[in-house]
Protein backbone atom coordinates (compact mmCIF):
# COMPACT_ATOMS: atom_id res chain seq x y z
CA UNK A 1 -8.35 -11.00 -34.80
CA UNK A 2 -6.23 -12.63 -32.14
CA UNK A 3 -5.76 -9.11 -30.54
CA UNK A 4 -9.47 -8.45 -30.39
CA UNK A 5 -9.88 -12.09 -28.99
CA UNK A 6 -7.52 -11.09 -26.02
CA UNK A 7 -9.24 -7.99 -25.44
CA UNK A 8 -11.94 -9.49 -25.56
CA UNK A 9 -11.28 -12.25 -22.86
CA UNK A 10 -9.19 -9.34 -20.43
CA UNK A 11 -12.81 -7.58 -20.66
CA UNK A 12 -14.38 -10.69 -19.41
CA UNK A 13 -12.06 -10.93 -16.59
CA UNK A 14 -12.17 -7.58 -15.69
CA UNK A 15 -15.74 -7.77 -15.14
CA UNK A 16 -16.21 -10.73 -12.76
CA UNK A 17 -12.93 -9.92 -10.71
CA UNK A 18 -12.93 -6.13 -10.68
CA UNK A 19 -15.91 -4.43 -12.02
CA UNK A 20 -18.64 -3.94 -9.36
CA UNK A 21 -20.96 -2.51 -11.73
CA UNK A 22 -21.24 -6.40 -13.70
CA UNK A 23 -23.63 -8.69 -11.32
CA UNK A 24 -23.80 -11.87 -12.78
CA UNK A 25 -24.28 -15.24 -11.30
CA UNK A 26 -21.01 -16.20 -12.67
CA UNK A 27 -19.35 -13.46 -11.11
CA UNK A 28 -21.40 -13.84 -7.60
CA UNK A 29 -20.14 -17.87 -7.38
CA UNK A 30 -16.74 -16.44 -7.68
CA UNK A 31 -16.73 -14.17 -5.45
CA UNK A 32 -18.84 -16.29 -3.08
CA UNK A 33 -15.87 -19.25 -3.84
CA UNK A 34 -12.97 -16.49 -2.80
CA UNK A 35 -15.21 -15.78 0.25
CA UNK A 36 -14.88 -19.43 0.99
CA UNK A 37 -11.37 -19.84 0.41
CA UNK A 38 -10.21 -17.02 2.70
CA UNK A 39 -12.58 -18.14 6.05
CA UNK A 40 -11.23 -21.84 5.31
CA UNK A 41 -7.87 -20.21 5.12
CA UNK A 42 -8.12 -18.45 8.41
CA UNK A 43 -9.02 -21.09 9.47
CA UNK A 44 -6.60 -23.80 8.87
CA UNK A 45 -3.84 -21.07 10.64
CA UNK A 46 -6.14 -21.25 13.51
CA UNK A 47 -6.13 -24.79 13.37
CA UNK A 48 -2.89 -25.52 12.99
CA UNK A 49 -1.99 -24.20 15.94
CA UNK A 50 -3.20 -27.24 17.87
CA UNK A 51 -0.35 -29.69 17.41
CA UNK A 52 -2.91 -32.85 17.77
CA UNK A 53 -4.90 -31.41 15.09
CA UNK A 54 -2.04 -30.30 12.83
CA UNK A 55 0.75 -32.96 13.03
CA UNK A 56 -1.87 -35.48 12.04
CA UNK A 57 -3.48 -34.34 9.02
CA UNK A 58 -0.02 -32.43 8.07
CA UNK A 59 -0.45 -33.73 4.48
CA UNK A 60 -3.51 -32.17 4.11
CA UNK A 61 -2.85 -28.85 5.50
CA UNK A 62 0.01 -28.55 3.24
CA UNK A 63 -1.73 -29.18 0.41
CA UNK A 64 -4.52 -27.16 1.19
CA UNK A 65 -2.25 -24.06 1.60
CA UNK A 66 -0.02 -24.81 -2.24
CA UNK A 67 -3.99 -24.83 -3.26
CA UNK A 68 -4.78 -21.44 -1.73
CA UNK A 69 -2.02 -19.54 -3.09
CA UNK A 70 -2.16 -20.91 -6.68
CA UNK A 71 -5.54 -19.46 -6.43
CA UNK A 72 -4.51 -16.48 -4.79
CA UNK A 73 -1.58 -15.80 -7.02
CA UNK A 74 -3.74 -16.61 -10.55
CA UNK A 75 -6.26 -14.36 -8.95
CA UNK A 76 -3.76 -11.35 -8.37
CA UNK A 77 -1.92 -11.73 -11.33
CA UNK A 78 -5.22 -11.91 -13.56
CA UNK A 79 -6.31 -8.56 -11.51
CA UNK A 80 -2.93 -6.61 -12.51
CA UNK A 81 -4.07 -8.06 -16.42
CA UNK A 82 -7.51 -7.08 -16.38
CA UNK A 83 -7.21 -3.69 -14.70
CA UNK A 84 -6.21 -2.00 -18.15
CA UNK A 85 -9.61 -1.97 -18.80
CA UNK A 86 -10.58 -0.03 -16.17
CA UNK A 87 -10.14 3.34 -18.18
CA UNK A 88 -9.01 1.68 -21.95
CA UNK A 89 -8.05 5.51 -22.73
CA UNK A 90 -5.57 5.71 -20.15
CA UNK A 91 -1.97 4.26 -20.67
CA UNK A 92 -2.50 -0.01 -19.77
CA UNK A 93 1.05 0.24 -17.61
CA UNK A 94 -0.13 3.15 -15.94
CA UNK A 95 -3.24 1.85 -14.69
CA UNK A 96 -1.35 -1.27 -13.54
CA UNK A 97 1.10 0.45 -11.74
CA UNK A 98 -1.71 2.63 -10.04
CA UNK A 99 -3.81 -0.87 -8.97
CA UNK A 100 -0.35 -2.23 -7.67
CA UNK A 101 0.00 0.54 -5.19
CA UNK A 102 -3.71 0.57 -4.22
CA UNK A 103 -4.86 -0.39 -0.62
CA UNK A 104 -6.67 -3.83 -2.27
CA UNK A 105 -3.31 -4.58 -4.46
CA UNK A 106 -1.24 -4.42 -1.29
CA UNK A 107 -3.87 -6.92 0.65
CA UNK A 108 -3.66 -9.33 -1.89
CA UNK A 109 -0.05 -9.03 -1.95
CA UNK A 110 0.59 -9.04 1.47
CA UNK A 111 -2.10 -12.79 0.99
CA UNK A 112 0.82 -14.47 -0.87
CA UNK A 113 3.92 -12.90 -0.74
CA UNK A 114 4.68 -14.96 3.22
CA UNK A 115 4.68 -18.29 1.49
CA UNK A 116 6.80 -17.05 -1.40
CA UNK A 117 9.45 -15.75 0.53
CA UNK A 118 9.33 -18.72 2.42
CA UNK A 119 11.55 -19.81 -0.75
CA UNK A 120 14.22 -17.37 -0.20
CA UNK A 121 14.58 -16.59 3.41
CA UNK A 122 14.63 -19.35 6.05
CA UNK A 123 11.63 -18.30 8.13
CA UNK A 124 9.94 -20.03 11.12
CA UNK A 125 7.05 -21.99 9.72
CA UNK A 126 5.43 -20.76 13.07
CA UNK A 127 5.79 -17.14 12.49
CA UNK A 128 4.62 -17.59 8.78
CA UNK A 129 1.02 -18.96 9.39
CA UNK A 130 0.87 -15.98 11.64
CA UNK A 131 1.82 -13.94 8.59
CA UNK A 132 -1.08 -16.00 6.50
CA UNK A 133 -4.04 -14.36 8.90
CA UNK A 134 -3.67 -11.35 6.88
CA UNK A 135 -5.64 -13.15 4.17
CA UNK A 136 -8.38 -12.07 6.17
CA UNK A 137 -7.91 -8.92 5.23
CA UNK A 138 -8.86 -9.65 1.77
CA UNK A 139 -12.74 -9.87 2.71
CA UNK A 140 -12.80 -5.82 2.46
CA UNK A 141 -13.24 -6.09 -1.03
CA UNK A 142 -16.46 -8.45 -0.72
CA UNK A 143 -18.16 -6.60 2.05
CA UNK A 144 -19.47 -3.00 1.99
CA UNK A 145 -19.50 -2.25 5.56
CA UNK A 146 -15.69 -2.65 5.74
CA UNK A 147 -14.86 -0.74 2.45
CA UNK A 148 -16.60 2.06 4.61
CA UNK A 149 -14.97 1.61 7.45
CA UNK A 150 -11.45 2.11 5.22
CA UNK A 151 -12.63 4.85 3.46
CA UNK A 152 -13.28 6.34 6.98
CA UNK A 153 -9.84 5.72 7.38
CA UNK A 154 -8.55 7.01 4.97
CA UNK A 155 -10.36 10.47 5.20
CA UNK A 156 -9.85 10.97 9.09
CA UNK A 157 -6.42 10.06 8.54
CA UNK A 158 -5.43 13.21 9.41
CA UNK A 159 -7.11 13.02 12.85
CA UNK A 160 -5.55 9.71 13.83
CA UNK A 161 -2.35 11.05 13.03
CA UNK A 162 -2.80 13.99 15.36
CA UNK A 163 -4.02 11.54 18.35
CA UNK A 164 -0.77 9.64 17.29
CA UNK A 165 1.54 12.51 17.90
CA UNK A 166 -0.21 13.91 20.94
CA UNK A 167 0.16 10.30 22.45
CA UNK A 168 3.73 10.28 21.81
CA UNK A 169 4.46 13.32 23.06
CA UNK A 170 2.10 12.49 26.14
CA UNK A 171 4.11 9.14 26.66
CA UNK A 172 7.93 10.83 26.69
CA UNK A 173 6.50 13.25 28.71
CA UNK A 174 5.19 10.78 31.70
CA UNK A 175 8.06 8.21 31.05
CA UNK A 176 10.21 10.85 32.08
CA UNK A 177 8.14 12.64 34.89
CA UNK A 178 7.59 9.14 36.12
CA UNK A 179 11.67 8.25 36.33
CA UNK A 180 12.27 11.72 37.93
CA UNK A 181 10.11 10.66 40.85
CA UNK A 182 10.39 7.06 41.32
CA UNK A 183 13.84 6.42 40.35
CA UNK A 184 15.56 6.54 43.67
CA UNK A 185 12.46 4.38 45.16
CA UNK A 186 12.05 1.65 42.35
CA UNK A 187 15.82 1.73 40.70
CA UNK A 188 14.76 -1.85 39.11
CA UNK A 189 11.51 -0.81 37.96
CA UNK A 190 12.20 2.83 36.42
CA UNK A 191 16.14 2.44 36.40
CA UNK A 192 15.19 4.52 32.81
CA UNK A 193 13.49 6.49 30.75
CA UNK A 194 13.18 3.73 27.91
CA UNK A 195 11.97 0.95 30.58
CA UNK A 196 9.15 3.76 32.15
CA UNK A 197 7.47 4.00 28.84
CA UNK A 198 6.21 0.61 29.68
CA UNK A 199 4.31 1.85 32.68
CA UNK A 200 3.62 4.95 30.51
CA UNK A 201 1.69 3.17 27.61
CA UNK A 202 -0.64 0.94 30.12
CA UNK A 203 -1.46 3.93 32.25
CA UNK A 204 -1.99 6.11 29.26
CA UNK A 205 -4.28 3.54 27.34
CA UNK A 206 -5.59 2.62 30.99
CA UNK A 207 -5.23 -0.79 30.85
CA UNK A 208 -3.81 -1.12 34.32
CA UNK A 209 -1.79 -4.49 34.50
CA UNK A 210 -0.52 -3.43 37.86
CA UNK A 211 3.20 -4.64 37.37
CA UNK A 212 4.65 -1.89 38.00
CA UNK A 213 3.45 1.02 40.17
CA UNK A 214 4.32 4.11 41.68
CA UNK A 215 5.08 3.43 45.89
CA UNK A 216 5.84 7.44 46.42
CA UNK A 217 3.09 10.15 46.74
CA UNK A 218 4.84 12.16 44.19
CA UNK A 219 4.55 9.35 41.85
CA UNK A 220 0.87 8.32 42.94
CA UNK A 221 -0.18 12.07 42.53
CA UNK A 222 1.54 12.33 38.56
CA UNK A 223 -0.13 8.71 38.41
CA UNK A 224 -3.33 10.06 38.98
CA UNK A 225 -3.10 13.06 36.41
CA UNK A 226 -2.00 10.38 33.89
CA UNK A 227 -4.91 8.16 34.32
CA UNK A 228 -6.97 11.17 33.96
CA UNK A 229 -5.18 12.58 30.49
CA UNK A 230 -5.66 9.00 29.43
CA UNK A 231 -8.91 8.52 29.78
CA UNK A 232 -10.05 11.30 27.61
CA UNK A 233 -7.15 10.30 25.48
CA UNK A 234 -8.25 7.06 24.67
CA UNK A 235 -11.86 8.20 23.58
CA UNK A 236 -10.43 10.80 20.95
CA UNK A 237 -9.49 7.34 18.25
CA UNK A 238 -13.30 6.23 18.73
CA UNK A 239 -15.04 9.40 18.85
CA UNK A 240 -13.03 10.35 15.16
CA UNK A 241 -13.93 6.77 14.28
CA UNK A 242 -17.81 7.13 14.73
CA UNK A 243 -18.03 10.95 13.82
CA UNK A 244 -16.55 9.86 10.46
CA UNK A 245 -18.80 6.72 10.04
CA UNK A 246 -22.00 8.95 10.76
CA UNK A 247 -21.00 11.16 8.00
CA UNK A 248 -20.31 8.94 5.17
CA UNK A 249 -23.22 6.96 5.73
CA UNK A 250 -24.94 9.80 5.97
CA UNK A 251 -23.20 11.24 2.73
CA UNK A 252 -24.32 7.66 1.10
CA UNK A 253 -27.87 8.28 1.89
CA UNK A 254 -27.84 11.46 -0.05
CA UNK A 255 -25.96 9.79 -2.84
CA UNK A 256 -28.64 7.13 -2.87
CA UNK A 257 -31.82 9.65 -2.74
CA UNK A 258 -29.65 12.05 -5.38
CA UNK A 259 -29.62 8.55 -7.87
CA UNK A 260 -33.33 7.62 -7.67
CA UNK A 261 -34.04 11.34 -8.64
CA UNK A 262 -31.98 11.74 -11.59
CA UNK A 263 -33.61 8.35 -12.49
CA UNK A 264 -37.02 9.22 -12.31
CA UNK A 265 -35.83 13.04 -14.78
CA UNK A 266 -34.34 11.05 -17.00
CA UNK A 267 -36.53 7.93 -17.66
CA UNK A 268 -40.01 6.27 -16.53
CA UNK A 269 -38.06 4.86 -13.34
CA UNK A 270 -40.93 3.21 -11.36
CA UNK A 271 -39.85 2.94 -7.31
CA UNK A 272 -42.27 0.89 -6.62
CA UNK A 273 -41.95 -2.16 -9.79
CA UNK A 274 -38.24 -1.74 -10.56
CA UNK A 275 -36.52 -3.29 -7.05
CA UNK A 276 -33.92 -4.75 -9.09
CA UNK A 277 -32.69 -1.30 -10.00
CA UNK A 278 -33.03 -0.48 -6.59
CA UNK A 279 -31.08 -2.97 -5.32
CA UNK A 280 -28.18 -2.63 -8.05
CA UNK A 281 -27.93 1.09 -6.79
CA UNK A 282 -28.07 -0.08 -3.34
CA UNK A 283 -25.41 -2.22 -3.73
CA UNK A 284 -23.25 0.40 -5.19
CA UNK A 285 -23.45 2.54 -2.09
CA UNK A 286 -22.97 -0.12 0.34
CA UNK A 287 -26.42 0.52 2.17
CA UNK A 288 -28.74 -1.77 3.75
CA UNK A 289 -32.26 -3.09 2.60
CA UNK A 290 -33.50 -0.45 5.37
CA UNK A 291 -32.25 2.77 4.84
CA UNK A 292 -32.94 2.32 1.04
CA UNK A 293 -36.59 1.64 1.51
CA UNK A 294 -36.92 4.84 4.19
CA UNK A 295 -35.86 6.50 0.84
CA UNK A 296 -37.79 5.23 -1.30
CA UNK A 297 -40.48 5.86 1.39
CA UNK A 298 -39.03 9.69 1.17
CA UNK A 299 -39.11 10.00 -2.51
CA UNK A 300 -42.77 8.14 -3.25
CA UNK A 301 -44.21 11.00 -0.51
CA UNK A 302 -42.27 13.85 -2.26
CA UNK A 303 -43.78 12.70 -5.32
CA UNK A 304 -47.38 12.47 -4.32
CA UNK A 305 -46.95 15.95 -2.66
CA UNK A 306 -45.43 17.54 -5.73
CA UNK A 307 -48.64 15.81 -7.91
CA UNK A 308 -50.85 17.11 -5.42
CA UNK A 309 -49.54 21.08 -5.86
CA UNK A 310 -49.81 19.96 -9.84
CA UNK A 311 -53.60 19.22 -9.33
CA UNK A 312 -54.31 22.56 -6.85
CA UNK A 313 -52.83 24.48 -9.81
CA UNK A 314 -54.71 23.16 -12.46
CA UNK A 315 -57.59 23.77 -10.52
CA UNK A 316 -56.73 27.26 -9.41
CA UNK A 317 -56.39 27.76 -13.29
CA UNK A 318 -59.67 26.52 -13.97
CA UNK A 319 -61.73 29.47 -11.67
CA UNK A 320 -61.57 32.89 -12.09
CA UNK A 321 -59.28 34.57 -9.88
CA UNK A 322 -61.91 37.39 -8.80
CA UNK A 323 -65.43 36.24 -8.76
CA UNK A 324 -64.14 32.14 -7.96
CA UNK A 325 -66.48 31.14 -10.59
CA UNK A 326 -65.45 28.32 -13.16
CA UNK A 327 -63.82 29.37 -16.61
């Protein structure tokens, strides 16, 4: 009885913290209250920064934070309990240990591990509300539009790498072309390989600071093909980035249309009077209000056309084929 009780309550939990599928009010006021928690948490860091705001109201700041990451560390540690019932089937360890290296279980980690080790290692209280902005981070899991944008990430990985590797290679490369040159000229400036990369990076990324510059025309003329690489460089992250955000939204609006069909096979869906289950499927896909009504727009026409063909058939069927005279 007591076992069934526990499951009982880890099913409850599993539902309003993980379970996306369960829409409640409870569960929205909960999430909306973790929303909360991590802006106010961002920011207090922010504010805390301005010694006549922090110094004070240092009480309350402190108090404020031991709030936060009770919260933050019930919250995580109920999320490694209640995952088990993601897939009951599956081994409960298993599935915990596979949630504790997810992306999400490493953000909430990352949330509340700086004022833990704050215990153990003598830190800079400076350097750890720095460490506390990645809070922030937690927000992915309450917004749809930056799950997306991870899941982006995490397919085109591949690509970013590649830009990664070419850049390297691309910044050894004019590091070293640029000490060849402009050693002898600038032996303070590019008195090494190691210091040129400096140059190398902000004329690659062409950011230009202008603090250190080729003076010969050997090293304006290599300066000048660098800008150029550079330029096209820089656009390869962002043209990956929005190639790969075209296509999975525009895999999610066949996801979407593919849903309301197998609803309307397998039951009396109505598009038009159920908008809740519109909106729960919507939800699910992370798309807007507008590109699931142009569906809906799609489907309701596809529908009328097909019941049109249905009604030219049954009239066909009603008239002789030869003479056209009624049956």
């Amino acid at each position: 009885m007591l076992l069934q009780s526990i499951r009982r309550l880890r099913l409850f939990v599993y539902n309003i913290l993980q379970n996306d599928d369960h829409d409640t009010f409870f569960s929205r006021c909960v999430d909306y209250f973790l929303i909360f928690l991590i802006m106010t948490n961002v920011a207090a860091v922010i504010a805390e920064s301005v010694d006549q705001w922090y110094y004070p109201y240092q009480t309350y700041f402190t108090w404020f934070e031991n709030f936060s990451i009770v919260i933050f560390s019930i919250e995580y540690l109920l999320r490694l309990w209640s995952v088990a019932e993601a897939k009951p089937v599956n081994t409960t360890w298993r599935q915990r240990w596979q949630w504790l290296k997810s992306p999400s279980a490493l953000i909430d980690l990352i949330a509340i591990a700086p004022a833990f080790l704050n215990f153990f290692v003598n830190i800079d209280l400076r350097f750890l509300r720095i460490l506390r902005l990645f809070r922030i981070l937690k927000l992915t899991r309450y917004f749809a539009s930056l799950r997306i944008l991870l899941v982006v990430i995490n397919k085109e990985k591949g690509s970013f790498q590649a830009v990664v590797f070419i850049l390297i290679i691309m910044i050894v490369t004019a590091s070293s072309g640029i000490y060849l040159v402009e050693n002898h000229a600038q032996p303070q400036e590019f008195e090494s390989i190691p210091k040129a990369m400096w140059w190398a990076v902000v004329t690659l990324t062409t950011v230009g600071y202008g603090d250190v510059t080729p003076v010969t025309n050997a090293g304006k003329i290599l300066g000048a093909l660098i800008t150029i690489l550079g330029v096209g460089l820089a656009a390869l992250p962002a043209g990956i980035l929005a190639t790969g955000l075209a296509n999975e939204l525009a895999q999610r609006r066949e996801e979407l249309e593919q849903h309301f069909r197998e609803q309307l096979i397998d039951s009396d869906f109505d598009l038009i009077q159920n908008q809740m289950m519109i909106d729960k499927i919507r939800r699910e896909l992370g798309l807007d209000k507008e590109q699931a009504q142009s569906i809906v727009l799609q489907v309701l026409r596809e529908q009328e056309l097909e019941r049109r063909e249905k009604e030219v058939d049954v009239k066909k069927k009603n008239f002789c084929p030869n003479c056209g005279e009624a049956l």
